[in-house]
C-alpha atoms as a PDB file:
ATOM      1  CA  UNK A   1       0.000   0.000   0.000  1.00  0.00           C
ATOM      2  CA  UNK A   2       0.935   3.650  -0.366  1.00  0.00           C
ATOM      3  CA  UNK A   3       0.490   6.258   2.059  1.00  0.00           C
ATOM      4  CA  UNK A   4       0.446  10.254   1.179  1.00  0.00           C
ATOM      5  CA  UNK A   5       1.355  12.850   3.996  1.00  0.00           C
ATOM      6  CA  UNK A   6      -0.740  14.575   3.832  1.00  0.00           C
ATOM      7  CA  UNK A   7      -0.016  17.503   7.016  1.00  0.00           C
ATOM      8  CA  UNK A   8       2.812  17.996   9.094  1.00  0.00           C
ATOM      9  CA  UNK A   9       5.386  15.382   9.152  1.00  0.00           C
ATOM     10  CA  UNK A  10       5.841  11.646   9.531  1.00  0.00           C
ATOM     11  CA  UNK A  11       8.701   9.603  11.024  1.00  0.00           C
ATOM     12  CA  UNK A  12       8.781   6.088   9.453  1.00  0.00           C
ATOM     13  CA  UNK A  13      12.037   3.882  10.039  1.00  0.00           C
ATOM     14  CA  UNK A  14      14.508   6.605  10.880  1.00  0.00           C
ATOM     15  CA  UNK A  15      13.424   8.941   8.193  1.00  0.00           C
ATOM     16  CA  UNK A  16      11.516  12.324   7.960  1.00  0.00           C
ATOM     17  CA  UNK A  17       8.236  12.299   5.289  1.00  0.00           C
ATOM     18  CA  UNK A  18       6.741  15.855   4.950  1.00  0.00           C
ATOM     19  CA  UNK A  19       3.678  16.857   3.871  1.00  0.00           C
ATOM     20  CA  UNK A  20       3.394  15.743   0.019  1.00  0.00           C
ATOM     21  CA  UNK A  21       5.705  13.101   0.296  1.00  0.00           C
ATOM     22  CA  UNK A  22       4.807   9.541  -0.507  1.00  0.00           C
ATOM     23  CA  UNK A  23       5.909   6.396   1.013  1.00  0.00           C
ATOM     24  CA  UNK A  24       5.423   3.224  -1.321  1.00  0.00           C
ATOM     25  CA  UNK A  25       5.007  -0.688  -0.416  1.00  0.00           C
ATOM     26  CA  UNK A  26       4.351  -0.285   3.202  1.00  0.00           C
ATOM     27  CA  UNK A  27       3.314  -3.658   4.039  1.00  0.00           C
ATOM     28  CA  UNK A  28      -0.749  -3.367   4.905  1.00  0.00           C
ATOM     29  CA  UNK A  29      -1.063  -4.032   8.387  1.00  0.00           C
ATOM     30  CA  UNK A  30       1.341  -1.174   8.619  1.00  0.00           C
ATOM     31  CA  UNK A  31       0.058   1.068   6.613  1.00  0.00           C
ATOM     32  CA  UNK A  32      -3.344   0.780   8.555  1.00  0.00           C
ATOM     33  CA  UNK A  33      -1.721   1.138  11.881  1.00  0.00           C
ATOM     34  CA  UNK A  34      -0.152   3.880  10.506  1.00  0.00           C
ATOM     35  CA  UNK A  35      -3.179   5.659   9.165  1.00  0.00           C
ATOM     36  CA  UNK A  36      -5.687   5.109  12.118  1.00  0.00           C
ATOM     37  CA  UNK A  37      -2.729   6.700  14.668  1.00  0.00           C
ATOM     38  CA  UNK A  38      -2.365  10.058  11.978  1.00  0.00           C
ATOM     39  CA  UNK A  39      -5.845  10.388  12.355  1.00  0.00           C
ATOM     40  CA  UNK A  40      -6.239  11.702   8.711  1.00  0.00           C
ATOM     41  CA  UNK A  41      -2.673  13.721   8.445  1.00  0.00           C
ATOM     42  CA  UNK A  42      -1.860  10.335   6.262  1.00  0.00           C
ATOM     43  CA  UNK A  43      -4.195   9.288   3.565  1.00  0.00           C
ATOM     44  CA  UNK A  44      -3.731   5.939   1.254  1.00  0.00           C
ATOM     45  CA  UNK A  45      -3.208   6.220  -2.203  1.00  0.00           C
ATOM     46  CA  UNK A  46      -3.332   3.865  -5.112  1.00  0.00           C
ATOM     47  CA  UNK A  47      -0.417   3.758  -7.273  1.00  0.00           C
ATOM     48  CA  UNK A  48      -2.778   3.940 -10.127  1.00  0.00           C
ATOM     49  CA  UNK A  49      -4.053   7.601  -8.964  1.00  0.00           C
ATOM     50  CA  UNK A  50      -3.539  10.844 -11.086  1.00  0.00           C
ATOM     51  CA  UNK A  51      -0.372  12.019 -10.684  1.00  0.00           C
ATOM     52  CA  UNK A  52      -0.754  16.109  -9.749  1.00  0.00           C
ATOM     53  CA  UNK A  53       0.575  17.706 -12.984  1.00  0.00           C
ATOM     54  CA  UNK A  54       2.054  20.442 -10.446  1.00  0.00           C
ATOM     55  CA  UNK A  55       4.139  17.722  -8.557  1.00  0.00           C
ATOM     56  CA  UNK A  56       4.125  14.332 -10.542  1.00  0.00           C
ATOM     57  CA  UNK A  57       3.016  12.931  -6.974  1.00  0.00           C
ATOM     58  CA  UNK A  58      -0.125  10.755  -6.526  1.00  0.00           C
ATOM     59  CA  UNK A  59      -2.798  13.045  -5.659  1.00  0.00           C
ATOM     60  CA  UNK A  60      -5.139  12.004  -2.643  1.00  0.00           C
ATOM     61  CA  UNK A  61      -8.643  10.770  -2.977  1.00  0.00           C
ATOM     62  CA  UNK A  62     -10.108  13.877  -1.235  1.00  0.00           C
ATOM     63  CA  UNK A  63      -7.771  16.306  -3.821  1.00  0.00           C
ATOM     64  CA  UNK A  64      -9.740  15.051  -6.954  1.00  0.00           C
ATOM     65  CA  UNK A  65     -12.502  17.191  -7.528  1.00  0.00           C
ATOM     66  CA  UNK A  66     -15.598  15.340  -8.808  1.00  0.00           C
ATOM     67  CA  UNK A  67     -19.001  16.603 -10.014  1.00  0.00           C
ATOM     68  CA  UNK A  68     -20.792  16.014  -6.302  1.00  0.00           C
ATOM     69  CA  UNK A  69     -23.210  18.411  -6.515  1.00  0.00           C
ATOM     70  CA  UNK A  70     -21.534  20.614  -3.590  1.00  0.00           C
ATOM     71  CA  UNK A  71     -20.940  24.116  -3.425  1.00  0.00           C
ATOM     72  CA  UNK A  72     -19.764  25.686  -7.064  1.00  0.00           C
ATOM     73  CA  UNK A  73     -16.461  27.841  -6.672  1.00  0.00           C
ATOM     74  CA  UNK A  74     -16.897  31.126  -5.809  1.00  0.00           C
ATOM     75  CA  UNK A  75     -14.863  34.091  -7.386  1.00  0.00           C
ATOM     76  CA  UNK A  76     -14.412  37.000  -4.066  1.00  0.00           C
ATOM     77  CA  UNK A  77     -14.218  39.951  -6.520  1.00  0.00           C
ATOM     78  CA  UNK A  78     -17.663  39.141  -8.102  1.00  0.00           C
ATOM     79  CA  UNK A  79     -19.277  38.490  -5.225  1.00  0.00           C
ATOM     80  CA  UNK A  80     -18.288  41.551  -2.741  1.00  0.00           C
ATOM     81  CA  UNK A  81     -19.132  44.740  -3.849  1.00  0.00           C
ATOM     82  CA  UNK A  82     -18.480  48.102  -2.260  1.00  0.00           C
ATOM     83  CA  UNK A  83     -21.445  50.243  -0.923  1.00  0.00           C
ATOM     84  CA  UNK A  84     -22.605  52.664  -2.686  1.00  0.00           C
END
């Protein structure tokens, strides 16, 4: 399995992972343990995810934006307006 930091940063076997780094093969067991102590600062990814054209890293589940019928973006400058 492969885990994304997501926040802060993660020690795993001697070694620092920040936020956007991604650890690959963690053996399953471990990578659950792992993701149930982050308490959603690590997320797992699939190695088949889209890769973030920004930072050719796996993007997370939550960073893909799908058609859910949430809240449309919002652009400030349209939607504040000065009193007149």
């Amino acid at each position: 399995m492969d885990l994304l930091v997501a926040k802060f940063t993660l020690r795993y076997n001697g070694k620092d992972y920040k936020a956007g780094d991604v650890l690959k093969g963690i053996d399953d067991d471990k990578a659950r343990t792992i993701i149930r102590i982050a308490d959603g600062d690590v997320i797992a990814v699939n190695s088949t995810d889209v890769e973030s054209p920004e930072t050719g890293k796996p993007q997370a589940d939550a960073d893909i934006v799908e058609n859910d019928g949430g809240i449309p973006p919002v652009d400030p400058k349209k939607t504040v307006s000065r009193g007149k």
